[in-house]
PDB file of N, CA and C in Angstrom:
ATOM      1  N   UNK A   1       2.098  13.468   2.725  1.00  0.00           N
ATOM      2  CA  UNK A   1       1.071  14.417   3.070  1.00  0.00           C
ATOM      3  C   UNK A   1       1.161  14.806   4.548  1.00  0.00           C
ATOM      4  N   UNK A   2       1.238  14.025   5.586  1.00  0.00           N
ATOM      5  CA  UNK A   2       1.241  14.133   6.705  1.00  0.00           C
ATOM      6  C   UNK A   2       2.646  15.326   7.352  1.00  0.00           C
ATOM      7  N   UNK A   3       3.722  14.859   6.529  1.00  0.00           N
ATOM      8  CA  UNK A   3       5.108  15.642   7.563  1.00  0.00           C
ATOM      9  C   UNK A   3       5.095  17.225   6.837  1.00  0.00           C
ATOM     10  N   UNK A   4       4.586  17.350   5.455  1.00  0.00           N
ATOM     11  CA  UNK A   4       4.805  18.348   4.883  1.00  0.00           C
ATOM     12  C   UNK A   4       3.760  19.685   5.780  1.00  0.00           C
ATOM     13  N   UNK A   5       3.176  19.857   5.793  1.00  0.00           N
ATOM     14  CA  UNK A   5       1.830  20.183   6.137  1.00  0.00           C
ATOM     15  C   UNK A   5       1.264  20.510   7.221  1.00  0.00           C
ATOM     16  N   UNK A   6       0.493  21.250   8.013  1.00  0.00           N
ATOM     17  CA  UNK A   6      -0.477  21.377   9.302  1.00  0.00           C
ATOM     18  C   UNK A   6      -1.687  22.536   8.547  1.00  0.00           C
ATOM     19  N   UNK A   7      -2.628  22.225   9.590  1.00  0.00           N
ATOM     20  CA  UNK A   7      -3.786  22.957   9.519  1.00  0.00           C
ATOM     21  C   UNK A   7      -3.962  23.736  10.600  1.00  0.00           C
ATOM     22  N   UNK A   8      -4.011  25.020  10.950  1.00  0.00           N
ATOM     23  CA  UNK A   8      -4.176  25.972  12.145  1.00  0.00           C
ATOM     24  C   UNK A   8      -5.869  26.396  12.764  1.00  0.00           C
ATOM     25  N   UNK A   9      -5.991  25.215  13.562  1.00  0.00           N
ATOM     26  CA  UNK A   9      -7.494  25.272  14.017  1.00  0.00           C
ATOM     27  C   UNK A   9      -8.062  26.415  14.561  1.00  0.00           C
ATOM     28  N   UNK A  10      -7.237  27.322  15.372  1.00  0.00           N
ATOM     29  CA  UNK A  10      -7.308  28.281  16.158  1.00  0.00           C
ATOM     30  C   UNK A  10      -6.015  29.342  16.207  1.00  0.00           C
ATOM     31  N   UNK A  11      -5.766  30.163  15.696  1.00  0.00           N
ATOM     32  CA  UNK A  11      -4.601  30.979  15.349  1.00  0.00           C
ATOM     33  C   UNK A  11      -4.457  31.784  17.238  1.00  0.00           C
ATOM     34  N   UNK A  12      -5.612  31.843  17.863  1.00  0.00           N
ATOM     35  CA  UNK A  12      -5.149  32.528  19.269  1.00  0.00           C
ATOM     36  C   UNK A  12      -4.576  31.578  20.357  1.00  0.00           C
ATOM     37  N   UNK A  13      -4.398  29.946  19.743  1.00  0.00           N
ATOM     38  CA  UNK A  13      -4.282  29.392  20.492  1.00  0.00           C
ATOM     39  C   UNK A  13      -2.532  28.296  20.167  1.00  0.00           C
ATOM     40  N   UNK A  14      -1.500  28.069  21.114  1.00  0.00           N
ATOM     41  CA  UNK A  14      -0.454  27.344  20.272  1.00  0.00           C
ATOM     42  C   UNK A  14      -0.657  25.978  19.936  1.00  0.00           C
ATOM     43  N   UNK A  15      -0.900  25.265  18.703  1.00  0.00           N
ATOM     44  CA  UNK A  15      -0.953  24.176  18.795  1.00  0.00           C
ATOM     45  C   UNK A  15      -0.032  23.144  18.707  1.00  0.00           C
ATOM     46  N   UNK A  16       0.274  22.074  18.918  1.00  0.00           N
ATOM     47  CA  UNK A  16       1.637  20.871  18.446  1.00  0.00           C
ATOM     48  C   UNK A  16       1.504  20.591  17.112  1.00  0.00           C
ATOM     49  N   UNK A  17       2.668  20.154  16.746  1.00  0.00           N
ATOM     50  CA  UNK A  17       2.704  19.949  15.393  1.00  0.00           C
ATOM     51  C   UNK A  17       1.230  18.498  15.254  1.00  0.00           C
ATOM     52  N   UNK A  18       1.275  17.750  16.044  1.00  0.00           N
ATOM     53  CA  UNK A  18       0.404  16.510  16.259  1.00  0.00           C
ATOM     54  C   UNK A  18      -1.067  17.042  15.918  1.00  0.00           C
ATOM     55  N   UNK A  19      -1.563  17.751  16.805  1.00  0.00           N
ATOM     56  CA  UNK A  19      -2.522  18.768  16.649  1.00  0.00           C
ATOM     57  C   UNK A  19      -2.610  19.312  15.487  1.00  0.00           C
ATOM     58  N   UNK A  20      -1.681  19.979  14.691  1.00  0.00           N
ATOM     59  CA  UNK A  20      -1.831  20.825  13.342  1.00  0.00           C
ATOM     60  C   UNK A  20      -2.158  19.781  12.035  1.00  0.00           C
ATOM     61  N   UNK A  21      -1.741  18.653  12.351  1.00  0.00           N
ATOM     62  CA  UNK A  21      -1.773  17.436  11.415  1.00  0.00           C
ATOM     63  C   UNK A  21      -2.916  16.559  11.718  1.00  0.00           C
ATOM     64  N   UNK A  22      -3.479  16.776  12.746  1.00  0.00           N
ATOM     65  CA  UNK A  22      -4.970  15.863  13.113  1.00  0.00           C
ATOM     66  C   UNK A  22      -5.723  16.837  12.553  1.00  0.00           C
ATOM     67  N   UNK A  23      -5.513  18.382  12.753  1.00  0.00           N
ATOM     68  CA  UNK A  23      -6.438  19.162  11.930  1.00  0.00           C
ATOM     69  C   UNK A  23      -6.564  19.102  10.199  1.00  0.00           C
ATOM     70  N   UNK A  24      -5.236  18.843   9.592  1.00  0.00           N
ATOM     71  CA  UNK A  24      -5.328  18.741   8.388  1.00  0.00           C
ATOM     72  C   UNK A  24      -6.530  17.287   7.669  1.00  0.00           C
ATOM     73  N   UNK A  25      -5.543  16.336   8.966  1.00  0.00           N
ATOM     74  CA  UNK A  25      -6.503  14.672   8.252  1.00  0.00           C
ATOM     75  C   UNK A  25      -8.238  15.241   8.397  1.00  0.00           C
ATOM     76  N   UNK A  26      -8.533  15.637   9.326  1.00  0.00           N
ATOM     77  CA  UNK A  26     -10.138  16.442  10.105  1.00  0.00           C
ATOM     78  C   UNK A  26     -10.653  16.928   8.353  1.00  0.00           C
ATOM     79  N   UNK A  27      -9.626  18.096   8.289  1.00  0.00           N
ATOM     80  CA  UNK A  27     -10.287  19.025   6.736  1.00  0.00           C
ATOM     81  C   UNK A  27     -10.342  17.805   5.656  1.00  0.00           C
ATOM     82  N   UNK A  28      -9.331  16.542   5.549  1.00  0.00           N
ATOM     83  CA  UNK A  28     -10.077  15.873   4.289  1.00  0.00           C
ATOM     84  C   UNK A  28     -10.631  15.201   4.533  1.00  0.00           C
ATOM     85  N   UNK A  29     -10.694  14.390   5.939  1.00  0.00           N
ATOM     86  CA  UNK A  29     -11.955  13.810   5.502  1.00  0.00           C
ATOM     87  C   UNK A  29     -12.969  14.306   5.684  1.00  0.00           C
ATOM     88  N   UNK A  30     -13.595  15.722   5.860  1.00  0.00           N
ATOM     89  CA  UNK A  30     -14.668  16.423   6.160  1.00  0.00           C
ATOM     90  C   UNK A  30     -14.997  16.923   4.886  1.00  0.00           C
ATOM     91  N   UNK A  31     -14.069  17.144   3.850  1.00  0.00           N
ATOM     92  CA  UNK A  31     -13.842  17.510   2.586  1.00  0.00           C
ATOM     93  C   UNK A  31     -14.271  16.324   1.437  1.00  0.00           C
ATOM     94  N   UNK A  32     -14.097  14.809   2.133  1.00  0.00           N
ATOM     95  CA  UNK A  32     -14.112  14.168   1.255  1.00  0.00           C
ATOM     96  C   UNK A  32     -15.601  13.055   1.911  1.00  0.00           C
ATOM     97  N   UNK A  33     -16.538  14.245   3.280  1.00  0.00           N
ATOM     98  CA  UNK A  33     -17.721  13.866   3.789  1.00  0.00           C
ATOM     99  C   UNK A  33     -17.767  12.192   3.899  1.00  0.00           C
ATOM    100  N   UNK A  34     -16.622  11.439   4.264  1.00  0.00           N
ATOM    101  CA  UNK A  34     -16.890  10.476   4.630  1.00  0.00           C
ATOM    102  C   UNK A  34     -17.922   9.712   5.624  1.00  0.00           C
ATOM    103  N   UNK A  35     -18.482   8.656   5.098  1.00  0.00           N
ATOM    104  CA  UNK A  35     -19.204   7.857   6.100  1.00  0.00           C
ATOM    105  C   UNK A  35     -19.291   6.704   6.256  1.00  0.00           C
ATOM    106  N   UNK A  36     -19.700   5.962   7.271  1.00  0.00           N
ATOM    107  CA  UNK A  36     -19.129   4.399   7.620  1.00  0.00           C
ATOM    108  C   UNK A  36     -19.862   3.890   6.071  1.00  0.00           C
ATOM    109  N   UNK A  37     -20.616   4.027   5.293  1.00  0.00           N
ATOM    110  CA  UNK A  37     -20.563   3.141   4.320  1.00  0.00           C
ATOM    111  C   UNK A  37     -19.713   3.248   2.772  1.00  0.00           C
ATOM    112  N   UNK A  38     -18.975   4.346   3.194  1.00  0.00           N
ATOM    113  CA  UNK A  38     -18.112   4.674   1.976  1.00  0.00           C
ATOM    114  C   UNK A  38     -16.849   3.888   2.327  1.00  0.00           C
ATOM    115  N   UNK A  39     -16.058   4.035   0.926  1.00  0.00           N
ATOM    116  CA  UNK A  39     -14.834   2.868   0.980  1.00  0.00           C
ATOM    117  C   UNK A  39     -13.645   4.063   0.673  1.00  0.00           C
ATOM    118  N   UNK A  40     -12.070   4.111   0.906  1.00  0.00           N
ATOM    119  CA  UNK A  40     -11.591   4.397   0.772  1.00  0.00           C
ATOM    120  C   UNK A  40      -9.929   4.354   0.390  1.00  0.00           C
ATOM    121  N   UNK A  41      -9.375   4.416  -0.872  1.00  0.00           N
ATOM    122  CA  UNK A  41      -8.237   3.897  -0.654  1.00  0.00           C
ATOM    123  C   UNK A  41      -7.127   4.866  -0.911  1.00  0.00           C
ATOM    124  N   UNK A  42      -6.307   4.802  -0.390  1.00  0.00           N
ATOM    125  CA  UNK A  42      -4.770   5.735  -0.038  1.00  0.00           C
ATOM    126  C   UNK A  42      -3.620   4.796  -0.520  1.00  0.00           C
ATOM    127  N   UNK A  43      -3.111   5.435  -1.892  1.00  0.00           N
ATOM    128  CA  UNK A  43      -2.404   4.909  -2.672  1.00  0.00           C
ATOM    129  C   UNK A  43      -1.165   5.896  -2.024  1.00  0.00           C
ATOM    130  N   UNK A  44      -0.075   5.160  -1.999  1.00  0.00           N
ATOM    131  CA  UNK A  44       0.993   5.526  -1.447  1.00  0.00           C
ATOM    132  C   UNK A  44       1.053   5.656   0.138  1.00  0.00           C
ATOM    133  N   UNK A  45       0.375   5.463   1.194  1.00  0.00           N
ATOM    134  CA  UNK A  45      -0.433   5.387   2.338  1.00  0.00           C
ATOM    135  C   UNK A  45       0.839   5.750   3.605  1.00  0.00           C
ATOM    136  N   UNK A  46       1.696   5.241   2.941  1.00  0.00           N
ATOM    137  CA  UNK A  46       3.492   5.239   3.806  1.00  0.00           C
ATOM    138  C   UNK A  46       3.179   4.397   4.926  1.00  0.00           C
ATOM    139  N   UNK A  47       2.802   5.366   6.317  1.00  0.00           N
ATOM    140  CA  UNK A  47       2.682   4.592   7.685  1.00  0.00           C
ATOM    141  C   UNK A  47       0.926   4.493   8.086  1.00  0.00           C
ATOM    142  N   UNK A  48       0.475   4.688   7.181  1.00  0.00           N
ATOM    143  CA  UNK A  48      -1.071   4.379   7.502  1.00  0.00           C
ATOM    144  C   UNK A  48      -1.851   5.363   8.301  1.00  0.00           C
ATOM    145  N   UNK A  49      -1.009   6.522   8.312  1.00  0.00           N
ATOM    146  CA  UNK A  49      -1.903   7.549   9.235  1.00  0.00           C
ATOM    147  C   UNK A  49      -3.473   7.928   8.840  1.00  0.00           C
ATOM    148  N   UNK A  50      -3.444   8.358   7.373  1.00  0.00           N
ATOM    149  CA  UNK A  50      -4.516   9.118   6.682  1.00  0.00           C
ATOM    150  C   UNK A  50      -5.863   7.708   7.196  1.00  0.00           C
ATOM    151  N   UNK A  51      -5.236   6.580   6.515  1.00  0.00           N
ATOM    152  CA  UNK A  51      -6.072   5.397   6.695  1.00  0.00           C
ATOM    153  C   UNK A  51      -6.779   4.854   8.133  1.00  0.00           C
ATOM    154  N   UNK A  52      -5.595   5.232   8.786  1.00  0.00           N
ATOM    155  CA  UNK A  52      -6.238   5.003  10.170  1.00  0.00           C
ATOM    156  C   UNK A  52      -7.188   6.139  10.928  1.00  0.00           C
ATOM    157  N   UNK A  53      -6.932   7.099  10.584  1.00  0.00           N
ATOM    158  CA  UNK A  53      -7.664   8.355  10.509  1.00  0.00           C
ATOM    159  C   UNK A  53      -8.716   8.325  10.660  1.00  0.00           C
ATOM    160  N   UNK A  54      -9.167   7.942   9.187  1.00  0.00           N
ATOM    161  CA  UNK A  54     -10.495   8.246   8.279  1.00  0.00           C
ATOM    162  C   UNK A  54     -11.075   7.104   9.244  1.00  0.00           C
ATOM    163  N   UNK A  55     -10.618   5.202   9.604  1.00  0.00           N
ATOM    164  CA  UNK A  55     -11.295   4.371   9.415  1.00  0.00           C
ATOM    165  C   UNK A  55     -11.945   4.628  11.267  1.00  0.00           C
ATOM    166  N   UNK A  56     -11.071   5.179  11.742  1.00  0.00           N
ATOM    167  CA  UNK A  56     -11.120   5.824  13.496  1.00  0.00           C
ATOM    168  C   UNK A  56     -12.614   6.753  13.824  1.00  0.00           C
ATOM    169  N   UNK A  57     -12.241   7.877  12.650  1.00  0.00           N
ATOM    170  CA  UNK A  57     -13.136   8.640  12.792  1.00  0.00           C
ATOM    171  C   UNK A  57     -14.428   9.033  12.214  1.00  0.00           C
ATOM    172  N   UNK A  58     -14.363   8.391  11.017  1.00  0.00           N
ATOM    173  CA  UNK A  58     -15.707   8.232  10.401  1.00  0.00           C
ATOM    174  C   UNK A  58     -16.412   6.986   9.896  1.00  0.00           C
ATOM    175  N   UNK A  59     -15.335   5.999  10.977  1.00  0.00           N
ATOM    176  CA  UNK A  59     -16.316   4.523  10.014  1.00  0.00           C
ATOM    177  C   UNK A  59     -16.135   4.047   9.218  1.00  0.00           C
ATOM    178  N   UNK A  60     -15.464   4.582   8.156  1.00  0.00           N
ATOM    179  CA  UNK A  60     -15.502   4.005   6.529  1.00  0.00           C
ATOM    180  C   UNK A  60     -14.650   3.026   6.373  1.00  0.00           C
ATOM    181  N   UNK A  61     -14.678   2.380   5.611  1.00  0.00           N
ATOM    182  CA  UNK A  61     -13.795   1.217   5.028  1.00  0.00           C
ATOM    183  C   UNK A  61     -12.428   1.798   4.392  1.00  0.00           C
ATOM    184  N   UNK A  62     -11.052   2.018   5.358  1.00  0.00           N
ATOM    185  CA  UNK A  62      -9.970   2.532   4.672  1.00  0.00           C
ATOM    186  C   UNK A  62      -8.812   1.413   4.158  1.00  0.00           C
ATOM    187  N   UNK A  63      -9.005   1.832   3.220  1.00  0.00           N
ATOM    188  CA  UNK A  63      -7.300   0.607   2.733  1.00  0.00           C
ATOM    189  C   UNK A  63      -5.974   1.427   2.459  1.00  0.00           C
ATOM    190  N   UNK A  64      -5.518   0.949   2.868  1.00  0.00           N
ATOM    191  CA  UNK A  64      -3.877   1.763   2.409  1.00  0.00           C
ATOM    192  C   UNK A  64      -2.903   1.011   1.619  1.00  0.00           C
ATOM    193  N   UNK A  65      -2.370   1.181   0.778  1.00  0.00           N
ATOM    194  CA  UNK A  65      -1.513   0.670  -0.116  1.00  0.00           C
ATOM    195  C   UNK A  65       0.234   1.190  -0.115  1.00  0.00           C
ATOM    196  N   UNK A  66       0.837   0.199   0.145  1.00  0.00           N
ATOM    197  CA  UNK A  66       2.579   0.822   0.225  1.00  0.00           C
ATOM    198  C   UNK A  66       3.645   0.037  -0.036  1.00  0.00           C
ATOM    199  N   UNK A  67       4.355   0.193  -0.473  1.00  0.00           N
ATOM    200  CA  UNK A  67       5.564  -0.799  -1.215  1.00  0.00           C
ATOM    201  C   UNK A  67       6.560  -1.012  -0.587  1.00  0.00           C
ATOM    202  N   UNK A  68       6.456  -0.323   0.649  1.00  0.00           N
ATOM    203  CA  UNK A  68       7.389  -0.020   1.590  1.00  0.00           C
ATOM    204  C   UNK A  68       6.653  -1.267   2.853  1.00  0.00           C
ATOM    205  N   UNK A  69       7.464  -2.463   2.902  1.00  0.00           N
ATOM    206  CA  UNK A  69       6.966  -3.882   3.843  1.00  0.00           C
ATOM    207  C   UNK A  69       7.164  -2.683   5.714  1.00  0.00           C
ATOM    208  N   UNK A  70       8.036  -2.158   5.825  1.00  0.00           N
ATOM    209  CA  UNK A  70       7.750  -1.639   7.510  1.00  0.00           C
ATOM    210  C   UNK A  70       7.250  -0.642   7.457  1.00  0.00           C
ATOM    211  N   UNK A  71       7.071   0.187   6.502  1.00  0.00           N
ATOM    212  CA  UNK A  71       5.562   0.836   6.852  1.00  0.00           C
ATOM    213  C   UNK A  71       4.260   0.258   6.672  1.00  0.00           C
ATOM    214  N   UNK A  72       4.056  -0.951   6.023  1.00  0.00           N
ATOM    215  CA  UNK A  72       2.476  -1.603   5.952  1.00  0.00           C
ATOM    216  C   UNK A  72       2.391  -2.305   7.141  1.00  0.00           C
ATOM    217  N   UNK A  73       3.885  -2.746   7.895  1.00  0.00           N
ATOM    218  CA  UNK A  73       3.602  -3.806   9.174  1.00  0.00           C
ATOM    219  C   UNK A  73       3.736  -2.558  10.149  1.00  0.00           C
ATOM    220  N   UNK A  74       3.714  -1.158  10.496  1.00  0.00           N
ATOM    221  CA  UNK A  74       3.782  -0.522  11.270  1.00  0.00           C
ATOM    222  C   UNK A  74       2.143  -0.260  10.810  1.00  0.00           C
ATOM    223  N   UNK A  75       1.135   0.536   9.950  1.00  0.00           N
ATOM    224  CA  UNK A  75       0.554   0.663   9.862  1.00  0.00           C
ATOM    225  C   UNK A  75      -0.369  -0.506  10.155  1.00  0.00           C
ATOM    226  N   UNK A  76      -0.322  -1.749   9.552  1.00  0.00           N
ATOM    227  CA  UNK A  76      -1.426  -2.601  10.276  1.00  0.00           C
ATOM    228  C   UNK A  76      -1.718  -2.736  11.896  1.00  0.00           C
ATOM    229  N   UNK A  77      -0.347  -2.653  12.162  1.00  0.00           N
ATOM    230  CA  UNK A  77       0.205  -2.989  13.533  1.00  0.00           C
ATOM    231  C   UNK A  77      -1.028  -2.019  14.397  1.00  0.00           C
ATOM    232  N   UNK A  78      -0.386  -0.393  14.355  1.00  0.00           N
ATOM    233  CA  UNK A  78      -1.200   0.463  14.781  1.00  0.00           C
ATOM    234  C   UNK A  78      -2.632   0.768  14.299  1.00  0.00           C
ATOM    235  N   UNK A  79      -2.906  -0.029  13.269  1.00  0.00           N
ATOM    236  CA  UNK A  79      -5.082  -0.155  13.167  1.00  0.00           C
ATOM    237  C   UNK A  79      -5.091  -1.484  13.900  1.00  0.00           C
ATOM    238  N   UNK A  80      -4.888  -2.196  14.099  1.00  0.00           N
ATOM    239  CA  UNK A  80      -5.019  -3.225  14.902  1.00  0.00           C
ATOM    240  C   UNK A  80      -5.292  -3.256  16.491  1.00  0.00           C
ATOM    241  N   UNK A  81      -3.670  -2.288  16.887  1.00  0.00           N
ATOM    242  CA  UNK A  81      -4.120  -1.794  18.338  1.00  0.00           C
ATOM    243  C   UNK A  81      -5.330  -0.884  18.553  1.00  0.00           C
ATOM    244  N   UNK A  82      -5.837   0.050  17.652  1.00  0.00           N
ATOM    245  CA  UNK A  82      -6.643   0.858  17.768  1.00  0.00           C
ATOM    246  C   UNK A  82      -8.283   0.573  17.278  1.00  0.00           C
ATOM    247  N   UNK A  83      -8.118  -1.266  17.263  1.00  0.00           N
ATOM    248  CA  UNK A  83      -9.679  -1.825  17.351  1.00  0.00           C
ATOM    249  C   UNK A  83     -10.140  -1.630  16.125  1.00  0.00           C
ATOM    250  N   UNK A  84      -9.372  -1.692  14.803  1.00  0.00           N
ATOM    251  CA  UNK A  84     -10.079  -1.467  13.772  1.00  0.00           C
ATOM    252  C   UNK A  84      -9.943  -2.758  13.102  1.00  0.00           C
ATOM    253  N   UNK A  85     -10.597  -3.201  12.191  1.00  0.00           N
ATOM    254  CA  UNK A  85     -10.567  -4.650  11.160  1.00  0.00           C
ATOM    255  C   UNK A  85      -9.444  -4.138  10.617  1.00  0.00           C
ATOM    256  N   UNK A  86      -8.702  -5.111  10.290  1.00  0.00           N
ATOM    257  CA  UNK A  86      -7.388  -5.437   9.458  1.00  0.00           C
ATOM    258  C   UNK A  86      -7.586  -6.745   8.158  1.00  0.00           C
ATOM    259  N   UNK A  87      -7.641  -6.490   7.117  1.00  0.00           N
ATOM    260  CA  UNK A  87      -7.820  -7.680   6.442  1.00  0.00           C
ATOM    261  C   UNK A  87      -6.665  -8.293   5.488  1.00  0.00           C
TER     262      UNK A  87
END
């Protein structure tokens, strides 16, 4: 979901690809009205972006799921540095 994809926040303005993809994660979870007491899980999750996202910006309880062992230890890795519970 993340590499395919951007969202164009402002068409008068140039944005980074980084930017076009923080706008996309923004539209679902605004789409999917998350809040710190909702739970969430991301099946196929890869590097934990969506998960870290959601759990960053709205509170909620995100889990990510991946079959892939260095993307779940890159993804814990980076919710970890970024002060979130890891369980």
């Amino acid at each position: 979901m993340i590499y395919t994809s951007g969202v164009i926040g402002n068409s008068d303005v140039e944005e980074s690809l980084e930017t076009l993809q923080d706008n996309k994660l923004a539209v679902v979870c605004n789409k999917l009205d998350l809040k710190p007491e909702d739970r969430l899980l991301d099946i196929g999750c890869g590097w934990g972006t969506l998960v870290a996202y959601a759990s960053k910006n709205s509170g909620c309880d995100a889990t990510g799921v991946t079959l892939a062992k260095n993307q779940a230890k890159f993804g814990t890795d980076r919710i970890e540095k970024n002060g979130v519970r890891v369980l």
